[in-house]
Structure formats: C-alpha cells, structure tokens
N, C-alpha and C. Protein backbone atom coordinates (compact mmCIF):
# COMPACT_ATOMS: atom_id res chain seq x y z
N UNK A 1 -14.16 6.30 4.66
CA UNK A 1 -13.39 6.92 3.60
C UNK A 1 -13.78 6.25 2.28
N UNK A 2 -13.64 7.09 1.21
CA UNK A 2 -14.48 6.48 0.05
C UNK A 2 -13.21 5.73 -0.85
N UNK A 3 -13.32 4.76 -1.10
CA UNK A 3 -11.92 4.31 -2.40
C UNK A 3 -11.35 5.49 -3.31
N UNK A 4 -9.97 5.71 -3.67
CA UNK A 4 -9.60 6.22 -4.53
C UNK A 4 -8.61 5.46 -5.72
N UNK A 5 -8.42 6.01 -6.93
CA UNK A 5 -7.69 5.48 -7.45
C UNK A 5 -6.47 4.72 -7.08
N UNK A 6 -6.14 3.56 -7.85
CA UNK A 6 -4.79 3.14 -7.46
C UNK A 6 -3.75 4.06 -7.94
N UNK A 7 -2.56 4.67 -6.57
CA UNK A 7 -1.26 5.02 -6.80
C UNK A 7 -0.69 5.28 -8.21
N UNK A 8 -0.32 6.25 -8.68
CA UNK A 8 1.11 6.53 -9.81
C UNK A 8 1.61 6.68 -9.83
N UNK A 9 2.60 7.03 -8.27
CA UNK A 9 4.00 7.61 -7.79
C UNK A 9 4.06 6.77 -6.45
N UNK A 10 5.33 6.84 -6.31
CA UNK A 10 5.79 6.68 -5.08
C UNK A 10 5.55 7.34 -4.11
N UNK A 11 4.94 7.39 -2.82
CA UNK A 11 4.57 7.87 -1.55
C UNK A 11 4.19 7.26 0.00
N UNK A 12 3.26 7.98 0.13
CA UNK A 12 2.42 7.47 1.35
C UNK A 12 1.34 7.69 0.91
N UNK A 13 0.54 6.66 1.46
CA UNK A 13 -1.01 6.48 1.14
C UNK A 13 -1.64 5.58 1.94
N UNK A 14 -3.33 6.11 2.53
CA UNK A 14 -3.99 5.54 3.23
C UNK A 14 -4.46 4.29 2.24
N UNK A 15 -4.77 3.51 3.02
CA UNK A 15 -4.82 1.89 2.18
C UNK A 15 -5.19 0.99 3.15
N UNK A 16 -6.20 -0.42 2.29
CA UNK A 16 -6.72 -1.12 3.87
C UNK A 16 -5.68 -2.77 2.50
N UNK A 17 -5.51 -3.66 3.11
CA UNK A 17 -4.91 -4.86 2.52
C UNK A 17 -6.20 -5.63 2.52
N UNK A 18 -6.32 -5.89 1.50
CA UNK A 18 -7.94 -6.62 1.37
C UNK A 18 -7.22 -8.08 0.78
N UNK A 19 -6.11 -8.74 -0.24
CA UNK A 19 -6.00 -9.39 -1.13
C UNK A 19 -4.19 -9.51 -0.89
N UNK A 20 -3.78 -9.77 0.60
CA UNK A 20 -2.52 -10.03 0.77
C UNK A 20 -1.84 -11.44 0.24
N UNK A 21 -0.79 -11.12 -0.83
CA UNK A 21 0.23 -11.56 -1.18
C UNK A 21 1.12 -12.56 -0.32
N UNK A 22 1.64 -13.74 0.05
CA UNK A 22 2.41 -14.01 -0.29
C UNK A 22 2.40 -14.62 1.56
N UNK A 23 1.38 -14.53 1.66
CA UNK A 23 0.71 -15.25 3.30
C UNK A 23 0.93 -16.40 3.62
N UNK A 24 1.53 -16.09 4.83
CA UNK A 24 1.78 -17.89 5.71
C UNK A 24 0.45 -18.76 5.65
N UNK A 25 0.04 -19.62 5.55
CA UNK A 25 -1.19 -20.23 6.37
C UNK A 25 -1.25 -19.90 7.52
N UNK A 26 -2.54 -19.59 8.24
CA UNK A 26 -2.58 -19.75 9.60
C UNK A 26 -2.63 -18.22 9.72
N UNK A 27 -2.42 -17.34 8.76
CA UNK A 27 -1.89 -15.71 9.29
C UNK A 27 -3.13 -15.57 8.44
N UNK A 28 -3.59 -13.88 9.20
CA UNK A 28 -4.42 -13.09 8.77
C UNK A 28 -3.65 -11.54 8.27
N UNK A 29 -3.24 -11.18 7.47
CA UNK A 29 -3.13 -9.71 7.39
C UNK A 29 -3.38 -8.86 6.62
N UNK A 30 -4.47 -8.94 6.00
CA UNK A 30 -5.77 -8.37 6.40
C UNK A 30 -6.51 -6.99 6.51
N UNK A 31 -6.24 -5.49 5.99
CA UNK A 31 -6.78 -4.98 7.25
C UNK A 31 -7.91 -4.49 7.74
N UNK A 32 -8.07 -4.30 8.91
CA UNK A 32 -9.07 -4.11 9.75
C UNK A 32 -9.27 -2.88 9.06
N UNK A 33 -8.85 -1.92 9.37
CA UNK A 33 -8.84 -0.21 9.26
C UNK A 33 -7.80 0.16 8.15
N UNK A 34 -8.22 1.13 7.85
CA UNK A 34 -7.15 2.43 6.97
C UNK A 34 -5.75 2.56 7.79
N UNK A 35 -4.68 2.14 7.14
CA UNK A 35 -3.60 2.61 8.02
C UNK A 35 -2.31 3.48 6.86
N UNK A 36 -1.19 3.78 7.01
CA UNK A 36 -0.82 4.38 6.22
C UNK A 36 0.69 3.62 5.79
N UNK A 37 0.55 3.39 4.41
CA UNK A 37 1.42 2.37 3.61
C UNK A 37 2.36 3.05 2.66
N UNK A 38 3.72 2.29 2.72
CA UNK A 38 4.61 3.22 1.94
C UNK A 38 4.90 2.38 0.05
N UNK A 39 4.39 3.27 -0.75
CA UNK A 39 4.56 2.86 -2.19
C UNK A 39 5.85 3.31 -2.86
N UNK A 40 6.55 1.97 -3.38
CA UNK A 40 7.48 2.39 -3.70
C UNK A 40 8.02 1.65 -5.48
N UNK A 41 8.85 2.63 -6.30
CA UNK A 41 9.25 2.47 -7.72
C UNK A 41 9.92 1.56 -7.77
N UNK A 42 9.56 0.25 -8.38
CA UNK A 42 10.60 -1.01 -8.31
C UNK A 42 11.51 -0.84 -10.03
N UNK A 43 10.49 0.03 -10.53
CA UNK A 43 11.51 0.63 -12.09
C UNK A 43 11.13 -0.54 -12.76
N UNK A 44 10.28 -1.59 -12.67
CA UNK A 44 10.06 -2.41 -13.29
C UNK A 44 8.36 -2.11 -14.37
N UNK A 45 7.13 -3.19 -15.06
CA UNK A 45 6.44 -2.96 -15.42
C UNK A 45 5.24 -3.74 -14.88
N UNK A 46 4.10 -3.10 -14.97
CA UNK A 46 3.12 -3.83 -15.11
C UNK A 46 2.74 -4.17 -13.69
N UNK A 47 2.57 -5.43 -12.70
CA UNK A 47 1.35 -5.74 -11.63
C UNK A 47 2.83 -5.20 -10.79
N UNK A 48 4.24 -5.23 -11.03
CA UNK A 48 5.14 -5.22 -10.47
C UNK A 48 6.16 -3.77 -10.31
N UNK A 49 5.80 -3.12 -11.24
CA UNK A 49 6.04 -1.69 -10.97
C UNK A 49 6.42 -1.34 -9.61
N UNK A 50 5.66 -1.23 -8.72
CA UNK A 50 5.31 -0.61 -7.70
C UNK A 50 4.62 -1.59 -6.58
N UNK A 51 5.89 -2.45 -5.41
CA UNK A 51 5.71 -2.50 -4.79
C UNK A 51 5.13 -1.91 -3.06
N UNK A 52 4.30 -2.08 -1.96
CA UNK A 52 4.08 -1.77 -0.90
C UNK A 52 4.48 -2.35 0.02
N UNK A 53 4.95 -1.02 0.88
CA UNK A 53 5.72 -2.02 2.22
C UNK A 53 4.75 -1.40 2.94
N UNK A 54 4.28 -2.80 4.28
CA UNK A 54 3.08 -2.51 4.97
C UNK A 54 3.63 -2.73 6.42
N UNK A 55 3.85 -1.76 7.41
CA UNK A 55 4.41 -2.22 8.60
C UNK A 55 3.75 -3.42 8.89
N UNK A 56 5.11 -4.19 9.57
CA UNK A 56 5.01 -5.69 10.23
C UNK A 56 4.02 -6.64 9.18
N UNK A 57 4.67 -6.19 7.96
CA UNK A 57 4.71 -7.19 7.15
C UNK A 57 5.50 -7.32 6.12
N UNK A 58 6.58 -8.17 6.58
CA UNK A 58 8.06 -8.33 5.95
C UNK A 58 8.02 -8.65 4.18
N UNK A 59 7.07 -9.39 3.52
CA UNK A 59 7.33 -9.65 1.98
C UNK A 59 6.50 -8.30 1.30
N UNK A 60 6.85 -7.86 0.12
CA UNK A 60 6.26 -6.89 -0.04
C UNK A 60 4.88 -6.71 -0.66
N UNK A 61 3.77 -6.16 -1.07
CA UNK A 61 2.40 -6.54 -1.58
C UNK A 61 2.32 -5.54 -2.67
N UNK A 62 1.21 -5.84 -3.39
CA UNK A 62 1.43 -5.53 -4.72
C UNK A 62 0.08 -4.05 -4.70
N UNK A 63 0.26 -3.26 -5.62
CA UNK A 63 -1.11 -2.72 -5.91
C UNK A 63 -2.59 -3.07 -5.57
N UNK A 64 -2.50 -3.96 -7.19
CA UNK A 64 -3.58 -4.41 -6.76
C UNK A 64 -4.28 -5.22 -5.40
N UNK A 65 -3.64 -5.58 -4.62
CA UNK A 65 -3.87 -6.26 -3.28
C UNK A 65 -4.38 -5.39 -2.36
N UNK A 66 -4.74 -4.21 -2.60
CA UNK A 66 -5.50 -2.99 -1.82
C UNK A 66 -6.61 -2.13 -2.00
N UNK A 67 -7.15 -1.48 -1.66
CA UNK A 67 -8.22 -0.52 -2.01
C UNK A 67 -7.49 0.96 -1.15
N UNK A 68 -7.53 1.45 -1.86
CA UNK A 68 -7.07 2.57 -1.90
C UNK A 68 -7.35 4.19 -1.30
N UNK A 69 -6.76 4.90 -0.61
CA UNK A 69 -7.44 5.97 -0.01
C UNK A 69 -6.52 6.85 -0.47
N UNK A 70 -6.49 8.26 -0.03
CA UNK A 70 -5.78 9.33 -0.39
C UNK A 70 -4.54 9.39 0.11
N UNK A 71 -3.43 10.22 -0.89
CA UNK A 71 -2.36 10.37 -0.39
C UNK A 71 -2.12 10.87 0.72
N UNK A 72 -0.87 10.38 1.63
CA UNK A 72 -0.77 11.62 2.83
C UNK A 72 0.52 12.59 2.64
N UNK A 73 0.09 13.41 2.35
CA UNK A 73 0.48 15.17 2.05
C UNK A 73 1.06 15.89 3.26
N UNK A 74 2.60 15.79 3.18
CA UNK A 74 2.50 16.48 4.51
C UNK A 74 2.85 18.02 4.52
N UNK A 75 2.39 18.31 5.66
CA UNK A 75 2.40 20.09 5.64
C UNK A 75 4.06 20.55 5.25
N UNK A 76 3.62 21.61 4.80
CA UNK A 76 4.74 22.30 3.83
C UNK A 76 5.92 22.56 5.19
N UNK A 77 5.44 23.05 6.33
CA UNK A 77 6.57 23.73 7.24
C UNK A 77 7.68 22.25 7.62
N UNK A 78 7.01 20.72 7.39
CA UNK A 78 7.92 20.18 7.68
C UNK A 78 8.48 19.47 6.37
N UNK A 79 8.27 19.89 4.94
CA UNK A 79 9.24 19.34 3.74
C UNK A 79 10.60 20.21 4.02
C-alpha cells in the first residue's frame, strides 16, 4: 500500500506505527503490517490535536508516529 497523507478528521484509517510514543523498555509496538486505527478530535492544537487509539495499546499515539494509508469507508447499507 502506498503512504497517504496524514488524517484531518476523525475516523478509521489503515496505518502501520513506525515511531511509537510513550513505550515501556523492553516492548516492541511497532507495526509489522497495515492494521486499522481509530483517530480521534482531542479539540486541542498542533502535534496534539488528534490523538490514535491502536488496539492493545493502552497510552494513546500521536499522528505523526505513523505512516499513513487510506481511510476505511464503510459501505453505505451499513451507516
């Protein structure tokens, strides 16, 4: 999958964690693969705007701490 821009809204988005935030020693997380990450409006500015919550990883990560893939769009019959 090719990089896309970083996020401007709140959603879902494919995303790999290249530059995780806020890591135990000893932990890797990392990711391996594209998985799908939830972006969310902290109403604040700047690196902090817009936190990511990344399953089974409890502190939250920032933007920039990712490379970025496309939104996931879901089909109209289930909005």
């Amino acid at each position: 999958m090719r990089p896309y821009p970083a996020p401007t809204r709140p959603g879902f988005y494919w995303a790999k964690l290249v530059h995780p935030s806020r890591m135990p020693d000893g932990e890797d997380w990392a990711s391996i693969d594209w998985e799908v990450v939830s972006v969310n409006d902290n109403n604040g500015e700047g690196r902090e705007r817009f936190s990511v919550s990344v399953t089974g990883i409890e502190p939250a990560q920032w933007i920039p701490d990712f490379v970025w893939g496309p939104e996931v769009v879901r089909p109209k019959e289930l909005s």
